[in-house]
N, C-alpha and C. Protein backbone atom coordinates (compact mmCIF):
# COMPACT_ATOMS: atom_id res chain seq x y z
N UNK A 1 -127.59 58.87 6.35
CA UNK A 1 -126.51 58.20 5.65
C UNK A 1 -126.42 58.69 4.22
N UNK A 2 -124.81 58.74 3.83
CA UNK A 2 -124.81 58.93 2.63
C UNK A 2 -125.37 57.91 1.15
N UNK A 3 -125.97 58.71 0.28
CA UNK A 3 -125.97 57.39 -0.68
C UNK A 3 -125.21 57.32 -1.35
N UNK A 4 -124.68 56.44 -2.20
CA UNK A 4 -123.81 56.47 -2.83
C UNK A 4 -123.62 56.71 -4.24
N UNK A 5 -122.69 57.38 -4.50
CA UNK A 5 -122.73 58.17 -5.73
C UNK A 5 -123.13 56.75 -7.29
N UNK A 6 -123.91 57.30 -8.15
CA UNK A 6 -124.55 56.44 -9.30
C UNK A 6 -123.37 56.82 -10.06
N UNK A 7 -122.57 56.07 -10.84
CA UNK A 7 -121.77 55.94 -11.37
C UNK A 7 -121.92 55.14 -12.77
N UNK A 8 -121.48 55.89 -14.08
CA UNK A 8 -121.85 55.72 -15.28
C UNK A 8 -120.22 55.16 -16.01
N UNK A 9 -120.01 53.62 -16.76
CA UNK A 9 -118.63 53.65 -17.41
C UNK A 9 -118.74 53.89 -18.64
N UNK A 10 -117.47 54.41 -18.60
CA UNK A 10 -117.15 55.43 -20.37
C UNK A 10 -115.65 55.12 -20.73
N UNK A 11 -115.58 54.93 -21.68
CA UNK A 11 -113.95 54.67 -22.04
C UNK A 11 -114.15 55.68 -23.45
N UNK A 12 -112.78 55.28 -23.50
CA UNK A 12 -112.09 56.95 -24.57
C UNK A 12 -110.69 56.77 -24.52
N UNK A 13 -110.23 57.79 -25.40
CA UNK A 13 -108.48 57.63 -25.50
C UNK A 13 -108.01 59.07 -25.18
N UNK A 14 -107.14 59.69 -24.89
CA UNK A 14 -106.88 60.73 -24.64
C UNK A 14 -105.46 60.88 -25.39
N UNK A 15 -104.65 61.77 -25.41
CA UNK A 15 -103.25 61.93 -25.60
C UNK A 15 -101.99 61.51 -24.37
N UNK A 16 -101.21 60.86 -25.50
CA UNK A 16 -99.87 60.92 -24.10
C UNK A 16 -99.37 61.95 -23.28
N UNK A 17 -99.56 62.97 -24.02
CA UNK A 17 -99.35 64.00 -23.10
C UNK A 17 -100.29 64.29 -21.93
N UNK A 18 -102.10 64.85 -22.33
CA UNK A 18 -102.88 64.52 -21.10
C UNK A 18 -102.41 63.29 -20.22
N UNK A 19 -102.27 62.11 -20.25
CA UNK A 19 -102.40 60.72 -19.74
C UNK A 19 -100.98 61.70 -18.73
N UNK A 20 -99.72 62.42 -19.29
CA UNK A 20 -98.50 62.05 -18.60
C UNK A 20 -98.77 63.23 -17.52
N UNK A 21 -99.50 64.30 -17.76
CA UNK A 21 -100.11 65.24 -17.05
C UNK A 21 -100.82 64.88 -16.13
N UNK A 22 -101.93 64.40 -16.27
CA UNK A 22 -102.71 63.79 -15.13
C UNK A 22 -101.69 62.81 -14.32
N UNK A 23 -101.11 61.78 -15.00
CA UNK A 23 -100.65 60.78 -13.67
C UNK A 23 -99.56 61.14 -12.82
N UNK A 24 -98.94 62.35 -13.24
CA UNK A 24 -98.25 63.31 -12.51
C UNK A 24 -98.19 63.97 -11.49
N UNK A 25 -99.76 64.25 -11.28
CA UNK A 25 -100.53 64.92 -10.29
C UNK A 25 -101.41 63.91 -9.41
N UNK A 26 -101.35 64.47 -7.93
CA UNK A 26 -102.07 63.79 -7.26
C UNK A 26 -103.40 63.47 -7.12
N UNK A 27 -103.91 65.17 -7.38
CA UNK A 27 -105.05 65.03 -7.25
C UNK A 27 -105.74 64.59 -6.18
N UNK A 28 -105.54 65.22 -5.07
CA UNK A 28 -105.92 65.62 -3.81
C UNK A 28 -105.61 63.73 -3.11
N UNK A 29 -104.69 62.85 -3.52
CA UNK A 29 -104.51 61.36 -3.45
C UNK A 29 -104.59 60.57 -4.22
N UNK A 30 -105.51 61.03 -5.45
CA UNK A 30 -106.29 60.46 -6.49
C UNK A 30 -104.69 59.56 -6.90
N UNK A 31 -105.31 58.14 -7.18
CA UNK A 31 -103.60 57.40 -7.95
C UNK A 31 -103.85 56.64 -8.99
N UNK A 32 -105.24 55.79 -9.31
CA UNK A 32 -105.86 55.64 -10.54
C UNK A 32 -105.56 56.60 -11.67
N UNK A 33 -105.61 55.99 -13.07
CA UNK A 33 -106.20 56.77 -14.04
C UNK A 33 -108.14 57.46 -14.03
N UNK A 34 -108.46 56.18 -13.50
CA UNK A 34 -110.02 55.97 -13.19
C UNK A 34 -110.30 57.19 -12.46
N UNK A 35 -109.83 57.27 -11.20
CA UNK A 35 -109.97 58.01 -9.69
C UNK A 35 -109.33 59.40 -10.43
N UNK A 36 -108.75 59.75 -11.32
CA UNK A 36 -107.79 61.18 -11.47
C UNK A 36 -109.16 61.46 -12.51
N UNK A 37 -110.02 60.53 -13.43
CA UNK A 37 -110.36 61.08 -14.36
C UNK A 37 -111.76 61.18 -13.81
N UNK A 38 -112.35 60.62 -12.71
CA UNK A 38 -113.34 61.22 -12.42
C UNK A 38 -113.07 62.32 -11.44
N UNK A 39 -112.15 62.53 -10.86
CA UNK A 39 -111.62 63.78 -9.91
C UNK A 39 -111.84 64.89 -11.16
N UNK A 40 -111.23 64.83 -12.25
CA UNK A 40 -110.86 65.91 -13.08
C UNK A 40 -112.29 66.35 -13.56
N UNK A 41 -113.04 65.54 -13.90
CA UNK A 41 -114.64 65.55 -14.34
C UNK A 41 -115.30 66.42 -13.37
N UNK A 42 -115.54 65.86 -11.96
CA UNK A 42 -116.32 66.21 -11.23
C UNK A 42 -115.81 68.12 -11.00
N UNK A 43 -114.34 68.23 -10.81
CA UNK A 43 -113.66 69.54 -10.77
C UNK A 43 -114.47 70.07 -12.06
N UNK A 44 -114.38 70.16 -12.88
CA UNK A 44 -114.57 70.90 -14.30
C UNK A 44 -116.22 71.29 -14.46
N UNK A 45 -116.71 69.93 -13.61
CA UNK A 45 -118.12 70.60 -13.23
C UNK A 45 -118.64 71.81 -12.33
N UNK A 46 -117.67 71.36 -11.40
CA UNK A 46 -117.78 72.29 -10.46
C UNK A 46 -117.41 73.91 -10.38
N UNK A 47 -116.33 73.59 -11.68
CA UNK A 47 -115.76 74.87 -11.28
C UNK A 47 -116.93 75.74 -12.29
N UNK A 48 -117.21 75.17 -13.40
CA UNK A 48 -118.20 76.09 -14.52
C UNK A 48 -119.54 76.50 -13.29
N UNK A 49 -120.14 75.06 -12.83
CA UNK A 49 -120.81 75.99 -11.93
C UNK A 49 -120.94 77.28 -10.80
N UNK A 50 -119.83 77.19 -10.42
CA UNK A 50 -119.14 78.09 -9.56
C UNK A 50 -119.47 79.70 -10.40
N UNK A 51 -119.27 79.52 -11.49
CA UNK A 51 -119.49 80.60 -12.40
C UNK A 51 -120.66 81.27 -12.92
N UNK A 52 -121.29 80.87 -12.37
CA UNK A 52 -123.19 81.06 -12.93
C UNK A 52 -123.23 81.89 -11.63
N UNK A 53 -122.79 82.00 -10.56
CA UNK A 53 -122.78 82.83 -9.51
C UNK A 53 -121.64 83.94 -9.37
N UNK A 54 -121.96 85.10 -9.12
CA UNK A 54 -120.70 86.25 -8.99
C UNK A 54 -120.07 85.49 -8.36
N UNK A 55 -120.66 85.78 -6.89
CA UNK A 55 -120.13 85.62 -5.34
C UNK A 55 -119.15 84.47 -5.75
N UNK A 56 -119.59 83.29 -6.31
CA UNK A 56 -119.28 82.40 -6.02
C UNK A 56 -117.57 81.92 -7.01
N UNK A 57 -117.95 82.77 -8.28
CA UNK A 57 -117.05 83.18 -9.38
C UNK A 57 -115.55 83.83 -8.34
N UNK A 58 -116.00 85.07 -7.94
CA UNK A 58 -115.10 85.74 -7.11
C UNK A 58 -114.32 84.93 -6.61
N UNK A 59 -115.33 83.90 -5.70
CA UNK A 59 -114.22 83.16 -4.92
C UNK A 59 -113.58 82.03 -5.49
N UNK A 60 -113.86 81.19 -6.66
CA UNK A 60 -113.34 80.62 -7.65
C UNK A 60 -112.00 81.40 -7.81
N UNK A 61 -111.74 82.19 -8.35
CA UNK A 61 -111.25 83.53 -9.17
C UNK A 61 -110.08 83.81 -7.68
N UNK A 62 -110.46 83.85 -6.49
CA UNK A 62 -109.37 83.78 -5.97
C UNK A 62 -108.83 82.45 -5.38
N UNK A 63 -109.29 81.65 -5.63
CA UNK A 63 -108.61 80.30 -5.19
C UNK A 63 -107.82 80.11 -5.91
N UNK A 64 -108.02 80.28 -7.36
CA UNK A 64 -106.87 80.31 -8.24
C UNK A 64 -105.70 80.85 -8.41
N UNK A 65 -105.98 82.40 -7.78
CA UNK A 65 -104.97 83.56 -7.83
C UNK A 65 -104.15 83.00 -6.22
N UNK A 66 -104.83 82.53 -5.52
CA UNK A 66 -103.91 82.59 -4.08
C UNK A 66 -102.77 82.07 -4.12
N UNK A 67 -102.40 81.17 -5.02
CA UNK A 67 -100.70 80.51 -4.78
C UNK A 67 -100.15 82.34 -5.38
N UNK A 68 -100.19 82.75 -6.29
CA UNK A 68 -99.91 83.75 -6.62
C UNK A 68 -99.43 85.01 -5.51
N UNK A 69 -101.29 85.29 -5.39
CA UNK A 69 -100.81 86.23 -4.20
C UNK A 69 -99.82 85.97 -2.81
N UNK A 70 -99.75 84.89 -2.84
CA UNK A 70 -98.98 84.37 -1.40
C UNK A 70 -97.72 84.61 -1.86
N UNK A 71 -97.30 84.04 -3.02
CA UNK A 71 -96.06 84.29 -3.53
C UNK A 71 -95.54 85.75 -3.17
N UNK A 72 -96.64 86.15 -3.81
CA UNK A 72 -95.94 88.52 -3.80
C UNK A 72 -95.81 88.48 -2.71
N UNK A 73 -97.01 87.82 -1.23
CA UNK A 73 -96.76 89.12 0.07
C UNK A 73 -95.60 88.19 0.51
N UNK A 74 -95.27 86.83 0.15
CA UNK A 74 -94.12 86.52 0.85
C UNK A 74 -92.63 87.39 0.40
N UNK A 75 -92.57 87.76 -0.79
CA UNK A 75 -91.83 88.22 -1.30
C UNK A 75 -91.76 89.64 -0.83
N UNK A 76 -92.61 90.85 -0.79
CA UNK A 76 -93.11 91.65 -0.24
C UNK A 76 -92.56 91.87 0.93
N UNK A 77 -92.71 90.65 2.05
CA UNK A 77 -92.33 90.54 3.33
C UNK A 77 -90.44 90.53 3.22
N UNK A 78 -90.05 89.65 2.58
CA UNK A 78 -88.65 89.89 2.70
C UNK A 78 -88.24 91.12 2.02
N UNK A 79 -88.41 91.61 1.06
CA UNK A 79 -88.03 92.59 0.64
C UNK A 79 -88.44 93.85 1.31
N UNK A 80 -89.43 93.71 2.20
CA UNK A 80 -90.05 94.82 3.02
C UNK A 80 -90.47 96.06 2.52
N UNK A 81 -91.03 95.34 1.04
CA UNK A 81 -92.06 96.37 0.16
C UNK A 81 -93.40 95.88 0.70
N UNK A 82 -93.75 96.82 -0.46
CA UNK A 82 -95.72 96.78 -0.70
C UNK A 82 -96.45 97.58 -1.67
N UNK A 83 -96.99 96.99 -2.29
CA UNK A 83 -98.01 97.80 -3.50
C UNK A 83 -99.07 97.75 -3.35
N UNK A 84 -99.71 98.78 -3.01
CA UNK A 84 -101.05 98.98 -3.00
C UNK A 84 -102.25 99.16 -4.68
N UNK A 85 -101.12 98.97 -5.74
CA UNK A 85 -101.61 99.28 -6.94
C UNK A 85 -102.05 97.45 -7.19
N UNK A 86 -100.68 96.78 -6.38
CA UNK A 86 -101.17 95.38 -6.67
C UNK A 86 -102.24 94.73 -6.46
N UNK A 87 -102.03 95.55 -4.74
CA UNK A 87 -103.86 94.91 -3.82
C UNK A 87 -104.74 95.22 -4.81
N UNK A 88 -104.56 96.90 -5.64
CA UNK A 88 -105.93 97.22 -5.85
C UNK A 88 -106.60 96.00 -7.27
N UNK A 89 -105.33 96.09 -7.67
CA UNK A 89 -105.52 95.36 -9.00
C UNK A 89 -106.05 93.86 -9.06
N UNK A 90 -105.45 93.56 -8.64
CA UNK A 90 -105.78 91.45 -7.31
C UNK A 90 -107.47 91.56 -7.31
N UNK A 91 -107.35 92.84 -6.78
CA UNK A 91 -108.77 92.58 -5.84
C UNK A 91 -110.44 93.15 -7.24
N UNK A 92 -109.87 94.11 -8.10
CA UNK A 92 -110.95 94.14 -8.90
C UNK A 92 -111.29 93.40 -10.03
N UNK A 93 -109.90 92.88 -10.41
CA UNK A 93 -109.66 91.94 -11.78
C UNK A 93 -110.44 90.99 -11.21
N UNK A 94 -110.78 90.05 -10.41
CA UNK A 94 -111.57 88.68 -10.49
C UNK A 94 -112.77 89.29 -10.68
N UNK A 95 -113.31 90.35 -9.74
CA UNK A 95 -114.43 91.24 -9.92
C UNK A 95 -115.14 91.50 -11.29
N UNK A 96 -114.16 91.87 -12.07
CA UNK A 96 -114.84 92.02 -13.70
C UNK A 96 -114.91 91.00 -14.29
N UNK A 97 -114.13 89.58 -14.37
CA UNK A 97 -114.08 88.40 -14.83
C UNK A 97 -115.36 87.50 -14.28
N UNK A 98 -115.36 87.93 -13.36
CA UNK A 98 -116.48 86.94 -12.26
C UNK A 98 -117.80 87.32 -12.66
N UNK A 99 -117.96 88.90 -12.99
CA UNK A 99 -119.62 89.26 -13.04
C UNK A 99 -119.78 89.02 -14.98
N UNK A 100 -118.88 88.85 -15.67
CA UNK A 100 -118.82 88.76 -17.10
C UNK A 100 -119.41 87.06 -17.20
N UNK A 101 -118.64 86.25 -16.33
CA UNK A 101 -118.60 85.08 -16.58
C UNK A 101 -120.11 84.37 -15.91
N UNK A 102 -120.61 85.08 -15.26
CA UNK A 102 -122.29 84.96 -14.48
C UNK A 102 -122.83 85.31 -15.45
N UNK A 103 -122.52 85.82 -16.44
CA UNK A 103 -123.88 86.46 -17.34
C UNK A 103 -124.02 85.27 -18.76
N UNK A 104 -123.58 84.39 -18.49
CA UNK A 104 -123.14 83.66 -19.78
C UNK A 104 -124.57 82.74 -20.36
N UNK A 105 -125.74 83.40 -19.68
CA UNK A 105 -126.99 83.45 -20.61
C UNK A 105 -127.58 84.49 -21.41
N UNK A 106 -128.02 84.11 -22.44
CA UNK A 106 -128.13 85.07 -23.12
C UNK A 106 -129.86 85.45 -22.88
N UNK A 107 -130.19 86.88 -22.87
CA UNK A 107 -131.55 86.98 -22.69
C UNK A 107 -132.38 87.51 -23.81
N UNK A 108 -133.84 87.02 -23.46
CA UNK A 108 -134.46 87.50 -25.09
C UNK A 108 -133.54 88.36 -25.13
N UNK A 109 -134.32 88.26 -26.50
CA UNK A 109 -133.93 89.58 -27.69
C UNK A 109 -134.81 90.75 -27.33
N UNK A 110 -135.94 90.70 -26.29
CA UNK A 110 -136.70 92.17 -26.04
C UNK A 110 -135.87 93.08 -24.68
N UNK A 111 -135.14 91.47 -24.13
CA UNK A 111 -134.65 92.29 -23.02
C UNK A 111 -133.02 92.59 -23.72
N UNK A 112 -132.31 92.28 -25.01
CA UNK A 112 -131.02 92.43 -24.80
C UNK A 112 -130.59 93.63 -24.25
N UNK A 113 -131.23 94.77 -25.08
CA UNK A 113 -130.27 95.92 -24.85
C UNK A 113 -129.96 96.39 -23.52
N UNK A 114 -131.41 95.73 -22.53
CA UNK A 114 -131.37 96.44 -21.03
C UNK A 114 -130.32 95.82 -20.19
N UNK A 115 -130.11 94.44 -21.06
CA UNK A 115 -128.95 93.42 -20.38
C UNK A 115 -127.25 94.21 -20.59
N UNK A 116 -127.26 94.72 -22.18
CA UNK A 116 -126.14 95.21 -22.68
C UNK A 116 -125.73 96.12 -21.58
N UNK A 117 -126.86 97.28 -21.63
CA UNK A 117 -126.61 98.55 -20.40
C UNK A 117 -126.65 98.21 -19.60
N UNK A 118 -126.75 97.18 -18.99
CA UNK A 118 -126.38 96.94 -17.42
C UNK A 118 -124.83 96.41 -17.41
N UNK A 119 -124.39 95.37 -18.49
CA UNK A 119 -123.32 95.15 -18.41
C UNK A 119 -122.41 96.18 -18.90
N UNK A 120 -122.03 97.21 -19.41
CA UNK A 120 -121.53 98.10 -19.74
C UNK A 120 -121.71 98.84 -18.23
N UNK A 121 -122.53 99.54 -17.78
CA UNK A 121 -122.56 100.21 -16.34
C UNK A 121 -121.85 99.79 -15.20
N UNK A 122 -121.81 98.45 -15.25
CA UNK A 122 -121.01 97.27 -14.10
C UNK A 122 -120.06 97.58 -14.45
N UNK A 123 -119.67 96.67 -15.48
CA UNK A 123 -118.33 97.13 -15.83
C UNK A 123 -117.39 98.46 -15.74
N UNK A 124 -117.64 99.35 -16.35
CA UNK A 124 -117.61 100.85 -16.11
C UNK A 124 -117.34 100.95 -14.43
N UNK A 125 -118.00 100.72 -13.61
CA UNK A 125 -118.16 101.29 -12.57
C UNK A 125 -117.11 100.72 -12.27
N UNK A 126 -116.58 99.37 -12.64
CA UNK A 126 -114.98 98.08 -12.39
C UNK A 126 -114.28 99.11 -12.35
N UNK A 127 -114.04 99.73 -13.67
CA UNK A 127 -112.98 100.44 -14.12
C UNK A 127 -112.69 101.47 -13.97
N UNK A 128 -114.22 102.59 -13.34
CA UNK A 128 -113.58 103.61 -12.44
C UNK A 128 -113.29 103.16 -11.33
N UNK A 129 -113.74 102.27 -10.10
CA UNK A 129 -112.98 102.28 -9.27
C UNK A 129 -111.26 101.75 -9.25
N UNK A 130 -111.30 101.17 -10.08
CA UNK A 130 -109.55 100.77 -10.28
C UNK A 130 -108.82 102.18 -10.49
N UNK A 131 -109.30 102.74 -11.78
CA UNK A 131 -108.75 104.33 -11.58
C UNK A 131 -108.86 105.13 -10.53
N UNK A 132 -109.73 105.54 -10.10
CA UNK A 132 -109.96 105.75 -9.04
C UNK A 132 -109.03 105.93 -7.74
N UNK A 133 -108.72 104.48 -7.58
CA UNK A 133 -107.62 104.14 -6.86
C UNK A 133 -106.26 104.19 -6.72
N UNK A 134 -106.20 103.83 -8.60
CA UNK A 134 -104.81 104.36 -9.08
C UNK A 134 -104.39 106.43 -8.99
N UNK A 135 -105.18 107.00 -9.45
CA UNK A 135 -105.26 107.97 -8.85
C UNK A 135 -104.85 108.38 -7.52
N UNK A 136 -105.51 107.43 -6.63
CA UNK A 136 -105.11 108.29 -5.05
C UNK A 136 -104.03 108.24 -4.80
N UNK A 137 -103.24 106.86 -5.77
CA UNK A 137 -101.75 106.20 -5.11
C UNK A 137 -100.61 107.47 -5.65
N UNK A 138 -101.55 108.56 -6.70
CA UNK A 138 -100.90 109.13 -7.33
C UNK A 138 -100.61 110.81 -6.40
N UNK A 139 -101.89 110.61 -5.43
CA UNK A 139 -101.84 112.10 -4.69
C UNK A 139 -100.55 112.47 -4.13
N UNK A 140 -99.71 111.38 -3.31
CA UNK A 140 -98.68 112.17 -2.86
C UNK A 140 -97.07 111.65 -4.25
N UNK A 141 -95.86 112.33 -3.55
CA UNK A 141 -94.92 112.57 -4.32
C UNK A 141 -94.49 111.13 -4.72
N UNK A 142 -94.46 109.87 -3.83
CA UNK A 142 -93.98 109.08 -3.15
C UNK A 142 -95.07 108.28 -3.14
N UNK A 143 -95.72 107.11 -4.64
CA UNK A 143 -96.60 106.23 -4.74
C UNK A 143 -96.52 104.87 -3.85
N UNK A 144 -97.58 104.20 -2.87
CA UNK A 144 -97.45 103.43 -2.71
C UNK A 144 -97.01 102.07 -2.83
N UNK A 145 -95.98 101.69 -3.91
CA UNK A 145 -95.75 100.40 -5.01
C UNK A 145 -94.72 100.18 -4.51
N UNK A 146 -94.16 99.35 -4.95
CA UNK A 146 -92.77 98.83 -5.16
C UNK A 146 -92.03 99.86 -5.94
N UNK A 147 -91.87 100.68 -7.27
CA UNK A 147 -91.21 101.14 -7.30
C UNK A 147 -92.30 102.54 -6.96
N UNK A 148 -91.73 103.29 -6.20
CA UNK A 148 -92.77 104.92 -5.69
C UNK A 148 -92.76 105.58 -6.34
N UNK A 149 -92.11 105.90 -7.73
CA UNK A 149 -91.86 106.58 -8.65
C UNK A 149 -93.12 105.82 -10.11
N UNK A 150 -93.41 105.28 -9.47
CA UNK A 150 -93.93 104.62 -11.01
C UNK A 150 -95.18 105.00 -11.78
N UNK A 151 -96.02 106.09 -10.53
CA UNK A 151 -96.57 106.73 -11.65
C UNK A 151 -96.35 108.12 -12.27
N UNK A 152 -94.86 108.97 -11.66
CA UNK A 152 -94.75 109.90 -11.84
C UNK A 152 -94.32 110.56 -13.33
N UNK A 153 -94.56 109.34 -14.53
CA UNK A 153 -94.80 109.76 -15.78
C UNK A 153 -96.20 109.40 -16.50
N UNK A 154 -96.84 108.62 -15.65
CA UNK A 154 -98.24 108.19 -16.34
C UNK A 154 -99.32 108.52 -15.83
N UNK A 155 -99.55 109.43 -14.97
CA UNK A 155 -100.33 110.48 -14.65
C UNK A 155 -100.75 111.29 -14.95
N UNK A 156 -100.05 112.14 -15.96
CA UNK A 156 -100.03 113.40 -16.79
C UNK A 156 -101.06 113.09 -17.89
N UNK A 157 -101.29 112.08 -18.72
CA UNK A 157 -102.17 111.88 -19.86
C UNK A 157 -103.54 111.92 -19.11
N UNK A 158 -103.50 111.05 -18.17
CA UNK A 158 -104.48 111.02 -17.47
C UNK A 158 -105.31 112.52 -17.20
N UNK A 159 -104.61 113.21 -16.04
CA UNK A 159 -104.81 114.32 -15.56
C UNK A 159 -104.76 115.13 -16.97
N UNK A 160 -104.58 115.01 -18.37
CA UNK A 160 -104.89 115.71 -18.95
C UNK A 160 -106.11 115.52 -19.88
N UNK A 161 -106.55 114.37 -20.05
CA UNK A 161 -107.84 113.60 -20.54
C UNK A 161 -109.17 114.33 -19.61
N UNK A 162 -108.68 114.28 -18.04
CA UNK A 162 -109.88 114.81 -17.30
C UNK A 162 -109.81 116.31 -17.65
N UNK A 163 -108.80 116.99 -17.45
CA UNK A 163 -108.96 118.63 -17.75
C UNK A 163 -109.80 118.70 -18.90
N UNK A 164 -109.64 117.87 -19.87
CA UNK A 164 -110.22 118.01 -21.45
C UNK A 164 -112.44 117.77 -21.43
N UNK A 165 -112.14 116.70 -20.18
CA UNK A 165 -113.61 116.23 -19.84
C UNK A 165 -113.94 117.55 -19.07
N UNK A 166 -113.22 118.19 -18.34
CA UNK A 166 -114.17 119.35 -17.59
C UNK A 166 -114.33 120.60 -18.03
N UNK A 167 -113.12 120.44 -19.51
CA UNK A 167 -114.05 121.91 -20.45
C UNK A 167 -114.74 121.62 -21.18
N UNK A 168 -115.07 120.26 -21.67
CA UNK A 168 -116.20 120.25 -22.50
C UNK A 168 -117.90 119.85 -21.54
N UNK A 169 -117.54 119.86 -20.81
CA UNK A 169 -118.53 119.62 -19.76
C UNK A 169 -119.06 121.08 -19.59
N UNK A 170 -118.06 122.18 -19.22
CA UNK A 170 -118.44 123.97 -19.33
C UNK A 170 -118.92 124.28 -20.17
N UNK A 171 -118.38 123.67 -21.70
CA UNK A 171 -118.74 124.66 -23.04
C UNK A 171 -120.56 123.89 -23.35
């Protein structure tokens, strides 16, 4: 059997605006001020914890984004597009937010720097694979996106930044 939750009372004042916000919302039934403000509590706990974990960040990170993404592929679907720059983007952005937001202890001071270079390397590695990707969408004439043309002017800096990395890499 369950026990039942220990429950602590607290009073406070908030703004009319919070107060007109909250009683606005259901809150999964919630119809109290009481019932919305411990709903909102217990959420705010939950969600910071959620964050001390990648994995768990990630999936935070897309629960949030999903009204979103549903929006595009429905849209997507009638319009009978698709961006693969979007997927790629959707899918690494929580990725860098999520492993930033796990690290939010700080470690000695003997270990910082090994902490720094690890987070710099992670990261890094975020951001080549996003390029990476953006790149491939770039191999043929005809980019995977919504508009197919859209990287056929922002490629060139690129592809000329790397030419620049592979002669100084020779010399």
């Amino acid at each position: 059997m369950n026990e039942p939750v220990k429950t602590v009372p607290i009073s406070g004042r908030i703004s009319q605006e919070d107060y007109d916000f909250m009683m606005q919302h259901s809150f999964g039934g919630k119809v109290t001020a009481s019932e919305k403000l411990r709903h909102i509590a217990s959420f705010f706990r939950q969600y910071h914890e959620h964050f001390d974990n990648y994995a768990e960040g990630i999936e935070e990170l897309n629960r949030l984004t999903e009204p979103a993404r549903k929006n595009l592929k429905h849209m997507e679907n009638a319009q009978n597009v698709h961006s693969e720059l979007v997927d790629a983007a959707a899918n690494v952005f929580p990725m860098g937010v999520a492993y930033l937001a796990s690290r939010q202890q700080q470690p000695p001071a003997k270990e910082q720097l090994p902490y720094l270079l690890e987070t710099e390397e992670r990261l890094l590695g975020l951001v080549l694979r996003l390029v990476e990707q953006v790149l491939r969408l770039g191999l043929t004439t005809t980019a995977p996106a919504y508009n197919p043309h859209l990287l056929d002017d922002k490629l060139h800096t690129i592809s000329e930044l790397v030419g620049l990395l592979s002669k100084r890499k020779q010399s």
